[in-house]
C-alpha atoms as a PDB file:
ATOM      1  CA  UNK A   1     141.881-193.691 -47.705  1.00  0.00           C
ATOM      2  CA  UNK A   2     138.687-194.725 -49.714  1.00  0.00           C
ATOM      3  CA  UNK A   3     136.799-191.397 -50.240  1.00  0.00           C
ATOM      4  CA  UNK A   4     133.526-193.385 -49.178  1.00  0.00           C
ATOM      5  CA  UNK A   5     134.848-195.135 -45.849  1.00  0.00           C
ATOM      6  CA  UNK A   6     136.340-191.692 -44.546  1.00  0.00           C
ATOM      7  CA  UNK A   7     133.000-189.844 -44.930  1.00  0.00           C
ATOM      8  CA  UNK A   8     131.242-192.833 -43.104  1.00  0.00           C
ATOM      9  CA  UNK A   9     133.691-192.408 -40.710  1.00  0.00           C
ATOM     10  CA  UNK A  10     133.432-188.690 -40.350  1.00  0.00           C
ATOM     11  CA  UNK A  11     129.337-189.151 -40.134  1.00  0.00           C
ATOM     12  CA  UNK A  12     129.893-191.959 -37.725  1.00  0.00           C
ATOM     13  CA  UNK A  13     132.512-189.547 -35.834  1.00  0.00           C
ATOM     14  CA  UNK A  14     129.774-186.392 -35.288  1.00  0.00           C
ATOM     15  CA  UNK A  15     127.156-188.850 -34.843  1.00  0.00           C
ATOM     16  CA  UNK A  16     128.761-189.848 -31.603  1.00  0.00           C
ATOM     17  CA  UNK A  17     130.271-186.086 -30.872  1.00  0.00           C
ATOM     18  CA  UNK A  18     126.646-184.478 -31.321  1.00  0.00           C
ATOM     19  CA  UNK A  19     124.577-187.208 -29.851  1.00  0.00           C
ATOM     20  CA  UNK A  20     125.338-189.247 -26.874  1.00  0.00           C
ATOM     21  CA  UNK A  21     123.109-191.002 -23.705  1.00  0.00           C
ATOM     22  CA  UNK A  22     122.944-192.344 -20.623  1.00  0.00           C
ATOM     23  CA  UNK A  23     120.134-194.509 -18.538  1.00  0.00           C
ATOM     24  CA  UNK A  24     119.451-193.120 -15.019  1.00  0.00           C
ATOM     25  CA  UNK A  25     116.679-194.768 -12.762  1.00  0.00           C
ATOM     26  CA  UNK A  26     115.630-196.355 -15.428  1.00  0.00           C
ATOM     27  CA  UNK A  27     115.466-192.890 -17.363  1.00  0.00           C
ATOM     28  CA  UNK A  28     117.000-192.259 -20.502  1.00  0.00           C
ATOM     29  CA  UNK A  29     118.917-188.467 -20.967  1.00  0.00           C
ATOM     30  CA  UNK A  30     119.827-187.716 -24.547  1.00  0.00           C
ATOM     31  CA  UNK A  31     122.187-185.062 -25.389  1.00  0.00           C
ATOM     32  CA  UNK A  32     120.930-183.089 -28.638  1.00  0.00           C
ATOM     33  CA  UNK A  33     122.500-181.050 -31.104  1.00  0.00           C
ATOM     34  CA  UNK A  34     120.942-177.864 -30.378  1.00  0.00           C
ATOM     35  CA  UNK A  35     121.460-175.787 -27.272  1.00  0.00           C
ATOM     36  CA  UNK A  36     119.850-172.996 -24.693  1.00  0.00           C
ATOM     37  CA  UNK A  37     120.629-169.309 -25.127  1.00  0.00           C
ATOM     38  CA  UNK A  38     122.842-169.643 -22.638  1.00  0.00           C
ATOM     39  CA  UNK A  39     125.209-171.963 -24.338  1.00  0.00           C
ATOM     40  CA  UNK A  40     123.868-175.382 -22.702  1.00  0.00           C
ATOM     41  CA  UNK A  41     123.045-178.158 -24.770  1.00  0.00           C
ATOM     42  CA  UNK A  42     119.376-179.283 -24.858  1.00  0.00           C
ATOM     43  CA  UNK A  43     119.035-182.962 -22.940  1.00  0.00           C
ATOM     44  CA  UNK A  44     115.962-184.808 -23.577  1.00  0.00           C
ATOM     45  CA  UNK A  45     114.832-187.515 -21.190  1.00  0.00           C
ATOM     46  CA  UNK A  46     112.654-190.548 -22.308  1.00  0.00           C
ATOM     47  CA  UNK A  47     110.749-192.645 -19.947  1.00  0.00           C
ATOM     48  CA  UNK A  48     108.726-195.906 -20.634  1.00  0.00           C
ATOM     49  CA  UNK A  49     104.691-195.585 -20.804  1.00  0.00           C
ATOM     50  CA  UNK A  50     101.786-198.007 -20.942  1.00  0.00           C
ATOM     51  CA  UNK A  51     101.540-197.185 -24.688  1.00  0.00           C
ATOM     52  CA  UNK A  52     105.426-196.522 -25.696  1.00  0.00           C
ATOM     53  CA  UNK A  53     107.614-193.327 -24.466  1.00  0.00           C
ATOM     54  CA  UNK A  54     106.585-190.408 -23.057  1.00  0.00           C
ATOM     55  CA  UNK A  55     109.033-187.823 -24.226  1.00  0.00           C
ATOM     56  CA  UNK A  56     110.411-184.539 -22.641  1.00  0.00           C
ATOM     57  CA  UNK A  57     113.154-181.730 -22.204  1.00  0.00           C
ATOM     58  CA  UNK A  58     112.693-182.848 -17.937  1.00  0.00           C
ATOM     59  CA  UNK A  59     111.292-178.844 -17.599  1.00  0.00           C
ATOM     60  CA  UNK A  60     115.021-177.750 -18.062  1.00  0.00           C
ATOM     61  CA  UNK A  61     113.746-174.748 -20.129  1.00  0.00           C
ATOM     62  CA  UNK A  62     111.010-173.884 -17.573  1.00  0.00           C
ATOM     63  CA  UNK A  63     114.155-174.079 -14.773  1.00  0.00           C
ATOM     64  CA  UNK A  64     116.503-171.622 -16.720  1.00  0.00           C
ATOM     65  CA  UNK A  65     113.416-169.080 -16.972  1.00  0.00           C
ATOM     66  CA  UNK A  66     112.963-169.782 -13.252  1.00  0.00           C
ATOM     67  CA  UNK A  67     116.635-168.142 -13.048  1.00  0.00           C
ATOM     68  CA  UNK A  68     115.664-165.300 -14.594  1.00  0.00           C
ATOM     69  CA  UNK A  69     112.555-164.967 -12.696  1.00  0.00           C
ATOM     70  CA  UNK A  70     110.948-164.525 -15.818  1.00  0.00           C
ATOM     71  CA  UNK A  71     108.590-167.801 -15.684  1.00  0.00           C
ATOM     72  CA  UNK A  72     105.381-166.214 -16.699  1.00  0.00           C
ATOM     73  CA  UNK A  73     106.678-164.594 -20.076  1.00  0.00           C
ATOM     74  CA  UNK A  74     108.497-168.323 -20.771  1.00  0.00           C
ATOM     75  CA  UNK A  75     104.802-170.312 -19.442  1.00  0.00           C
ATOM     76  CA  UNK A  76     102.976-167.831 -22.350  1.00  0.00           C
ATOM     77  CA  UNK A  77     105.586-167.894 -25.140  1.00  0.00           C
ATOM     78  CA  UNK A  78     106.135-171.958 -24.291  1.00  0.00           C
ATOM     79  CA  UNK A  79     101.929-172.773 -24.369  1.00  0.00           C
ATOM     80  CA  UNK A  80     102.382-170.932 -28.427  1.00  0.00           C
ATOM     81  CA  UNK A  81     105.539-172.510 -29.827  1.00  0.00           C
ATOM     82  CA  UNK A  82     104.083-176.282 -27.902  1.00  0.00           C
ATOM     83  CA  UNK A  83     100.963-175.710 -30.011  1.00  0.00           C
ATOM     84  CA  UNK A  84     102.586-174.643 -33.108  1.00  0.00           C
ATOM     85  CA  UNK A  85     105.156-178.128 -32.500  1.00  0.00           C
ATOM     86  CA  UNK A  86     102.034-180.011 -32.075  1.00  0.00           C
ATOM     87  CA  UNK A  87     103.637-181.274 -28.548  1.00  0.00           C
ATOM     88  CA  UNK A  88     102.436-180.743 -25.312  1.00  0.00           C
ATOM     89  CA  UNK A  89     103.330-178.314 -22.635  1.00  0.00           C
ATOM     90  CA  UNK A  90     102.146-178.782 -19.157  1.00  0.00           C
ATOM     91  CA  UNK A  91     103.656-177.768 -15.657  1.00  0.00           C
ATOM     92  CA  UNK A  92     106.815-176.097 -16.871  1.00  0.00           C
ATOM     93  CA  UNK A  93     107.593-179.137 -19.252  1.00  0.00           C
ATOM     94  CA  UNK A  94     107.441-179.929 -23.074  1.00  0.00           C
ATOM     95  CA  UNK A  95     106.399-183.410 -23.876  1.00  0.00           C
ATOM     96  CA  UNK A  96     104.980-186.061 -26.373  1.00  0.00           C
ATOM     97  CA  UNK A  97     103.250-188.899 -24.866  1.00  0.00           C
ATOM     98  CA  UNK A  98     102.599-192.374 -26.416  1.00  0.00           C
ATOM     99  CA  UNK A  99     105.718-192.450 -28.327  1.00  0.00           C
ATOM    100  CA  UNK A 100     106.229-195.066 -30.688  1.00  0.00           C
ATOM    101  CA  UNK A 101     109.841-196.129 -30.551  1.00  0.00           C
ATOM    102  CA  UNK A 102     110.340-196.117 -34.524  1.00  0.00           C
ATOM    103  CA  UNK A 103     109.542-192.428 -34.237  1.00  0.00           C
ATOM    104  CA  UNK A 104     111.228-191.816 -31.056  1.00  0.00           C
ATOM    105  CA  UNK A 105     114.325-189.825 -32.800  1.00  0.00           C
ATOM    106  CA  UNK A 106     111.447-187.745 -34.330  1.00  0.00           C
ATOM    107  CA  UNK A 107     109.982-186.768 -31.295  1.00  0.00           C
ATOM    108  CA  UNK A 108     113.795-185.950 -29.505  1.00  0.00           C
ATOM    109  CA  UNK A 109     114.202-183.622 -32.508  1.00  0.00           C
ATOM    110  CA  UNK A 110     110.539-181.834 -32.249  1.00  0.00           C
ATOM    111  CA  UNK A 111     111.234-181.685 -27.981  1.00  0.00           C
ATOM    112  CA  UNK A 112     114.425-180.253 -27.913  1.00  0.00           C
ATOM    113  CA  UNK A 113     113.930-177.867 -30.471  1.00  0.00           C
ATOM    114  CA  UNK A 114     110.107-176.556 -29.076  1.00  0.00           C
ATOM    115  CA  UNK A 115     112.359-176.462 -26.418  1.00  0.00           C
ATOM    116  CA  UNK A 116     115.223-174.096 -26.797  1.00  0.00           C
ATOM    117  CA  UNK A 117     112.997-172.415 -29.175  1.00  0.00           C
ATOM    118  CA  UNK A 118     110.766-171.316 -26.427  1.00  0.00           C
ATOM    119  CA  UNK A 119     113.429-169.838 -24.199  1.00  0.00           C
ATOM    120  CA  UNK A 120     115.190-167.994 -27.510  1.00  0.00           C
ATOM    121  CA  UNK A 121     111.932-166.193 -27.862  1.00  0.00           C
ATOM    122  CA  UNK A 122     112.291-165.566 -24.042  1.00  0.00           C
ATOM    123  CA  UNK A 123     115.496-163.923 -24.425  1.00  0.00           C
ATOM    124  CA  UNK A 124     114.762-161.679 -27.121  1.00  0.00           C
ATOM    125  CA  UNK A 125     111.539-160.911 -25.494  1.00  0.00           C
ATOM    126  CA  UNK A 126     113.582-159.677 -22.380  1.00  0.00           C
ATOM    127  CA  UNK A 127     116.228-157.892 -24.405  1.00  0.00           C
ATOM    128  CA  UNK A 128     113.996-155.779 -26.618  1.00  0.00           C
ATOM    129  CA  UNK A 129     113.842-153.195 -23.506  1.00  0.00           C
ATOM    130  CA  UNK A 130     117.402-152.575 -23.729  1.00  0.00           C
ATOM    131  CA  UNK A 131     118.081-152.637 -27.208  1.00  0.00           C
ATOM    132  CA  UNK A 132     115.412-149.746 -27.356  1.00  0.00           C
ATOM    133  CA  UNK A 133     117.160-148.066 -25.070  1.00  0.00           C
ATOM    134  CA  UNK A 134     120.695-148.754 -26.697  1.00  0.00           C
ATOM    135  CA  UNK A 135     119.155-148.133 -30.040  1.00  0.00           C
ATOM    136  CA  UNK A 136     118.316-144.495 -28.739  1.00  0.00           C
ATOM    137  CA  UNK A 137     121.697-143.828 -27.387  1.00  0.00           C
ATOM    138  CA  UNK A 138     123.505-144.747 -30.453  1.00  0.00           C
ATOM    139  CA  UNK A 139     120.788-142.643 -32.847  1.00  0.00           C
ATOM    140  CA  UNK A 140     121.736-139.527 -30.724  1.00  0.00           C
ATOM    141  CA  UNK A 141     125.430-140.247 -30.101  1.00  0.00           C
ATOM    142  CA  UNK A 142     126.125-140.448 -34.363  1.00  0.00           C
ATOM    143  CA  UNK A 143     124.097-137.718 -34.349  1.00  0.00           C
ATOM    144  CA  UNK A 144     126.157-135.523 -32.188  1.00  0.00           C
ATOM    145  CA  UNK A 145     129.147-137.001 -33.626  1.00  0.00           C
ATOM    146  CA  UNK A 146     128.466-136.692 -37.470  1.00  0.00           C
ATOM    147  CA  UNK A 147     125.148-134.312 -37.663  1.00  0.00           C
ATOM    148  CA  UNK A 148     123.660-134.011 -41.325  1.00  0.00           C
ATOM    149  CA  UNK A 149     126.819-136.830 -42.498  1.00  0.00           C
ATOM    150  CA  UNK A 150     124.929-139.525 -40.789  1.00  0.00           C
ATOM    151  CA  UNK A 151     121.958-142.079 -42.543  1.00  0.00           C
ATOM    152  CA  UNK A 152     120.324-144.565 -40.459  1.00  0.00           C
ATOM    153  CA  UNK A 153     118.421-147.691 -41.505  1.00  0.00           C
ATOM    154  CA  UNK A 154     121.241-148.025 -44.911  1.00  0.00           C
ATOM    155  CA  UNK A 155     121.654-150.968 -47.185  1.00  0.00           C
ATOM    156  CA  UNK A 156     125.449-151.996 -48.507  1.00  0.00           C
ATOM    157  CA  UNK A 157     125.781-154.849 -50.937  1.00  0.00           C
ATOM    158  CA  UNK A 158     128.583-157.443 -49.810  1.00  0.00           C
ATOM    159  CA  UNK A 159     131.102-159.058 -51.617  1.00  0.00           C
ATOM    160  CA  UNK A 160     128.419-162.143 -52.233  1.00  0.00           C
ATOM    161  CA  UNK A 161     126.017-159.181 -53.931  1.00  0.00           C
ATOM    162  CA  UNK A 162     123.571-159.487 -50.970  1.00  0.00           C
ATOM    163  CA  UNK A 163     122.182-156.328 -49.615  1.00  0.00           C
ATOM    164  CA  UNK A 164     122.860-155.877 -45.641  1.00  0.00           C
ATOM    165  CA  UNK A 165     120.862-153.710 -43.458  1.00  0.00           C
ATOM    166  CA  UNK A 166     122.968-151.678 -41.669  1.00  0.00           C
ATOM    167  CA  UNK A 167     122.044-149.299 -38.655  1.00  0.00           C
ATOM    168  CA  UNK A 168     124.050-146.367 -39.745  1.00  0.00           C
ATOM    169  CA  UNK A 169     126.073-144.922 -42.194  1.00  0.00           C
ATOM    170  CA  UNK A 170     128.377-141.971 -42.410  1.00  0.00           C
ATOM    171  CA  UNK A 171     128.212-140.291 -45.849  1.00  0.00           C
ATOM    172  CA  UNK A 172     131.142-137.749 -47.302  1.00  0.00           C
ATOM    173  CA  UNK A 173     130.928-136.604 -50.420  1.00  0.00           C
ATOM    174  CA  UNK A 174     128.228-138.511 -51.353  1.00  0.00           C
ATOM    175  CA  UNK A 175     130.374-141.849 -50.439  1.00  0.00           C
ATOM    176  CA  UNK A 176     129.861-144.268 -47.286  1.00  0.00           C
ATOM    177  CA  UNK A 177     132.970-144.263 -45.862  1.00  0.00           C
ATOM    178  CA  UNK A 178     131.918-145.704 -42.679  1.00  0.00           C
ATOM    179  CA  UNK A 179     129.110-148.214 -41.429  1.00  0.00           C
ATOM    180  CA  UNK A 180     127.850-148.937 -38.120  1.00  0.00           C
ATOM    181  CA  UNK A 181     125.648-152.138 -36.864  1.00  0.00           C
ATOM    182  CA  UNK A 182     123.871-151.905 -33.595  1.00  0.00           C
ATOM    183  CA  UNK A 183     124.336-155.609 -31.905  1.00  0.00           C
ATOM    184  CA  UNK A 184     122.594-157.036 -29.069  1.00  0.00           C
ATOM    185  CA  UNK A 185     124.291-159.470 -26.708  1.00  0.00           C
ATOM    186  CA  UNK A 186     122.862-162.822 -27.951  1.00  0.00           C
ATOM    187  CA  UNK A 187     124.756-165.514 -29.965  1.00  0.00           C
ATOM    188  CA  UNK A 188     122.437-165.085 -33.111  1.00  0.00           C
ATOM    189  CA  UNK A 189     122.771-161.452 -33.316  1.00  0.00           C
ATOM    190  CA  UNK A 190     126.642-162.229 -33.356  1.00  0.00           C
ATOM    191  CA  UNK A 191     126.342-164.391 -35.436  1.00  0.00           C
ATOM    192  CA  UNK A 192     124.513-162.163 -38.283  1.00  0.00           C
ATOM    193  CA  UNK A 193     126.542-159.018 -37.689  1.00  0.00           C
ATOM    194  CA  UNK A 194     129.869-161.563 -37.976  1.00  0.00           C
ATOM    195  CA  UNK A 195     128.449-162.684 -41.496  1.00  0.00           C
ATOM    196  CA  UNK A 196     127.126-159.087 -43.024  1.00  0.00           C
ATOM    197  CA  UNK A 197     130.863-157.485 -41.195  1.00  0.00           C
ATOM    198  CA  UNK A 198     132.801-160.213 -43.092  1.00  0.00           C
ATOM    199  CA  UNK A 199     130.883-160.169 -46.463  1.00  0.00           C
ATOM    200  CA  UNK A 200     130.413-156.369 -46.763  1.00  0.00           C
ATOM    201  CA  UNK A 201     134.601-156.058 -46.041  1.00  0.00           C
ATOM    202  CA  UNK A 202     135.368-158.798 -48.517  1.00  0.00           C
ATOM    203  CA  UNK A 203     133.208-156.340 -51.240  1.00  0.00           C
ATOM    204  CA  UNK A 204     135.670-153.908 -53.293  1.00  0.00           C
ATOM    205  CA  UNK A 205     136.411-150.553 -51.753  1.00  0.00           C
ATOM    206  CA  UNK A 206     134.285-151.573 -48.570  1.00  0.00           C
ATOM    207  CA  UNK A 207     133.801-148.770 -45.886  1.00  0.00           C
ATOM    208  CA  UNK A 208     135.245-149.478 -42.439  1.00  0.00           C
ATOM    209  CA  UNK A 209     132.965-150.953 -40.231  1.00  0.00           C
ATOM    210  CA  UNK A 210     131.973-150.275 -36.319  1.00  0.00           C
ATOM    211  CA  UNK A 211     129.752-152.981 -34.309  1.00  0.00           C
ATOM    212  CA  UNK A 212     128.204-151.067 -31.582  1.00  0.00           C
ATOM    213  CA  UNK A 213     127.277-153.465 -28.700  1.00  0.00           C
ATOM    214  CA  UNK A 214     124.261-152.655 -27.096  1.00  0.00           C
ATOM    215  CA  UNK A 215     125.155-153.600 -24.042  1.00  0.00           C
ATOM    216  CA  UNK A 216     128.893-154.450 -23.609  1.00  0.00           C
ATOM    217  CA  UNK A 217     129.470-155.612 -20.177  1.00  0.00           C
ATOM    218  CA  UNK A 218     127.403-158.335 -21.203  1.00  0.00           C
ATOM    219  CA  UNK A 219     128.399-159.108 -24.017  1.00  0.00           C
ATOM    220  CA  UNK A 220     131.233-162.454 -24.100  1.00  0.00           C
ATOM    221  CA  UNK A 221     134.519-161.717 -24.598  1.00  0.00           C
ATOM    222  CA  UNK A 222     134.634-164.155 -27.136  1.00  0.00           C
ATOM    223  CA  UNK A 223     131.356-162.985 -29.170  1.00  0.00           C
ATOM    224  CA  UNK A 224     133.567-159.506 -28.377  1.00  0.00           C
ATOM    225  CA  UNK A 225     136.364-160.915 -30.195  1.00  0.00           C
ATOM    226  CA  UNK A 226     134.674-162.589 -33.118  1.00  0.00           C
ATOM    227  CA  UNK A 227     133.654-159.046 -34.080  1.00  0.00           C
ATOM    228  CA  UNK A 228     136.926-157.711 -33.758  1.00  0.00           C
ATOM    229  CA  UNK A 229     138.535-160.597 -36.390  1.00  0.00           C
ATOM    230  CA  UNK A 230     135.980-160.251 -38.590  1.00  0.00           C
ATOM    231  CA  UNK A 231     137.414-156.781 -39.349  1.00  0.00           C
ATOM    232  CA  UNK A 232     135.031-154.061 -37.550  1.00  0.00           C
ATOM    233  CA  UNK A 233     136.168-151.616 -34.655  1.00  0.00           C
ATOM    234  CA  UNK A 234     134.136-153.179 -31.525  1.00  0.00           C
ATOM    235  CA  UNK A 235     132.731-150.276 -29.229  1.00  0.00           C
ATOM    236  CA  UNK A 236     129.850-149.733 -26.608  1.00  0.00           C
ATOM    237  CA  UNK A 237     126.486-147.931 -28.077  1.00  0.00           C
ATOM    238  CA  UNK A 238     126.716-145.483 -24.883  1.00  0.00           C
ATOM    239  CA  UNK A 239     130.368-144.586 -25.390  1.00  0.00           C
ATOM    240  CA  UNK A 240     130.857-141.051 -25.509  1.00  0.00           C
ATOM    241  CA  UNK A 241     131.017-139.740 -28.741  1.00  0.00           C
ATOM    242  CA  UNK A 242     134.790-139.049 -29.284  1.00  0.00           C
ATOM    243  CA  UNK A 243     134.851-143.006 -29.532  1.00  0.00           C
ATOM    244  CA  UNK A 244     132.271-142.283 -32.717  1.00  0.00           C
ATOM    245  CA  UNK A 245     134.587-140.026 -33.998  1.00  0.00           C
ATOM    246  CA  UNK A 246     137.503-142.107 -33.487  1.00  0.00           C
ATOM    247  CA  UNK A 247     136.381-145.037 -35.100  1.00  0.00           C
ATOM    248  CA  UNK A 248     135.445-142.586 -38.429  1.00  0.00           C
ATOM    249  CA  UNK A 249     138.956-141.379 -38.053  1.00  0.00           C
END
């Protein structure tokens, strides 16, 4: 096949995969590329106006903090990123009015993202707590497991020659031999630990690896698992400290 007409298919392929609509009560819902924290794709719904479109996310992020009962901390952090967007935000919903419909896949993109933007500044808000907490338990629980052997806060270049940030590291003989990276339940935080685990393994003579999960219960089993393959022992940061050891063994 024509190099050309296969990569017009392909773009015409995720256009459709990433993107799609539908027209409701004279409503228009379109699906977006980027999703909520909790794994749901962002939908934006357009409506006709007496100057063009008015433009919103339908107060779908306002609904999902209303699950969490945590609608005043998402009502403050939404009012910031709405400013910074240069969108509206007004009764639990984030919308441009007056849309021209030239820039009308502008405005989707600037919606959905204020959007899911908002409520990933929600989450973290509402995790910081915990990972406090965690962050204590796993200081003291390498420290009763390794005493004077253990550095926190440690860098360890990868095999692309970046410099990670790691939590912890266990030092012998002036070596690392082992590193440990506290990680929060979230997708992102996955996400980063998955790229600095697989990078700092792929470097020559890498130290084993531990991902401590600050909370593991809630934690997917899947974001569980990606840890796993990329190479690092997966434990909880308030396992008791033979697991430490174990994973140093």
């Amino acid at each position: 096949m024509n190099t050309d007409r296969e990569m017009t298919e392909v773009v015409a392929e995720l256009t459709r995969a990433i993107c799609s609509g539908r027209v409701r009560n004279s409503s228009a819902f379109v699906s977006t590329g980027v999703s909520y924290p909790n794994g749901v794709g962002c939908t934006v719904r357009i409506d006709r106006s007496q100057n063009g479109f008015f433009v919103s996310d339908d107060g779908y992020a306002s609904f999902i903090a209303d699950t969490m009962k945590a609608v005043h901390g998402f009502n403050r952090i939404a009012a910031g990123v709405a400013k910074r967007a240069g969108i509206s935000f007004d009764k639990g919903t984030f919308l441009l009015a007056d849309v021209e419909r030239a820039v009308l896949p502008t405005a989707v993109g600037i919606v959905s993202n204020s959007s899911c933007r908002a409520m990933e500044r929600l989450a973290a808000s509402l995790e910081q707590p915990k990972v406090r907490r965690a962050r204590e338990q796993f200081d003291r629980k390498l420290r009763d497991a390794f005493g004077n052997e253990i550095s926190f806060d440690v860098q360890y270049r990868g095999a692309t020659g970046r410099n990670w940030e790691f939590d912890a590291g266990l030092n012998r003989k002036g070596q690392i031999v082992q590193l440990f990276a506290l990680v929060s339940p979230t997708t992102q935080a996955v996400a980063l630990a998955n790229m600095k685990i697989s990078d700092t393994l792929a470097a020559p003579d890498a130290p084993k690896v531990t991902a401590a999960l600050s909370d593991y219960e809630h934690t997917e089993p899947a974001l569980r698992s990606i840890l796993s393959n990329a190479g690092s022992t997966v434990i909880a940061a308030n396992d008791d400290v033979s697991k430490f050891r174990l994973a140093a063994a």
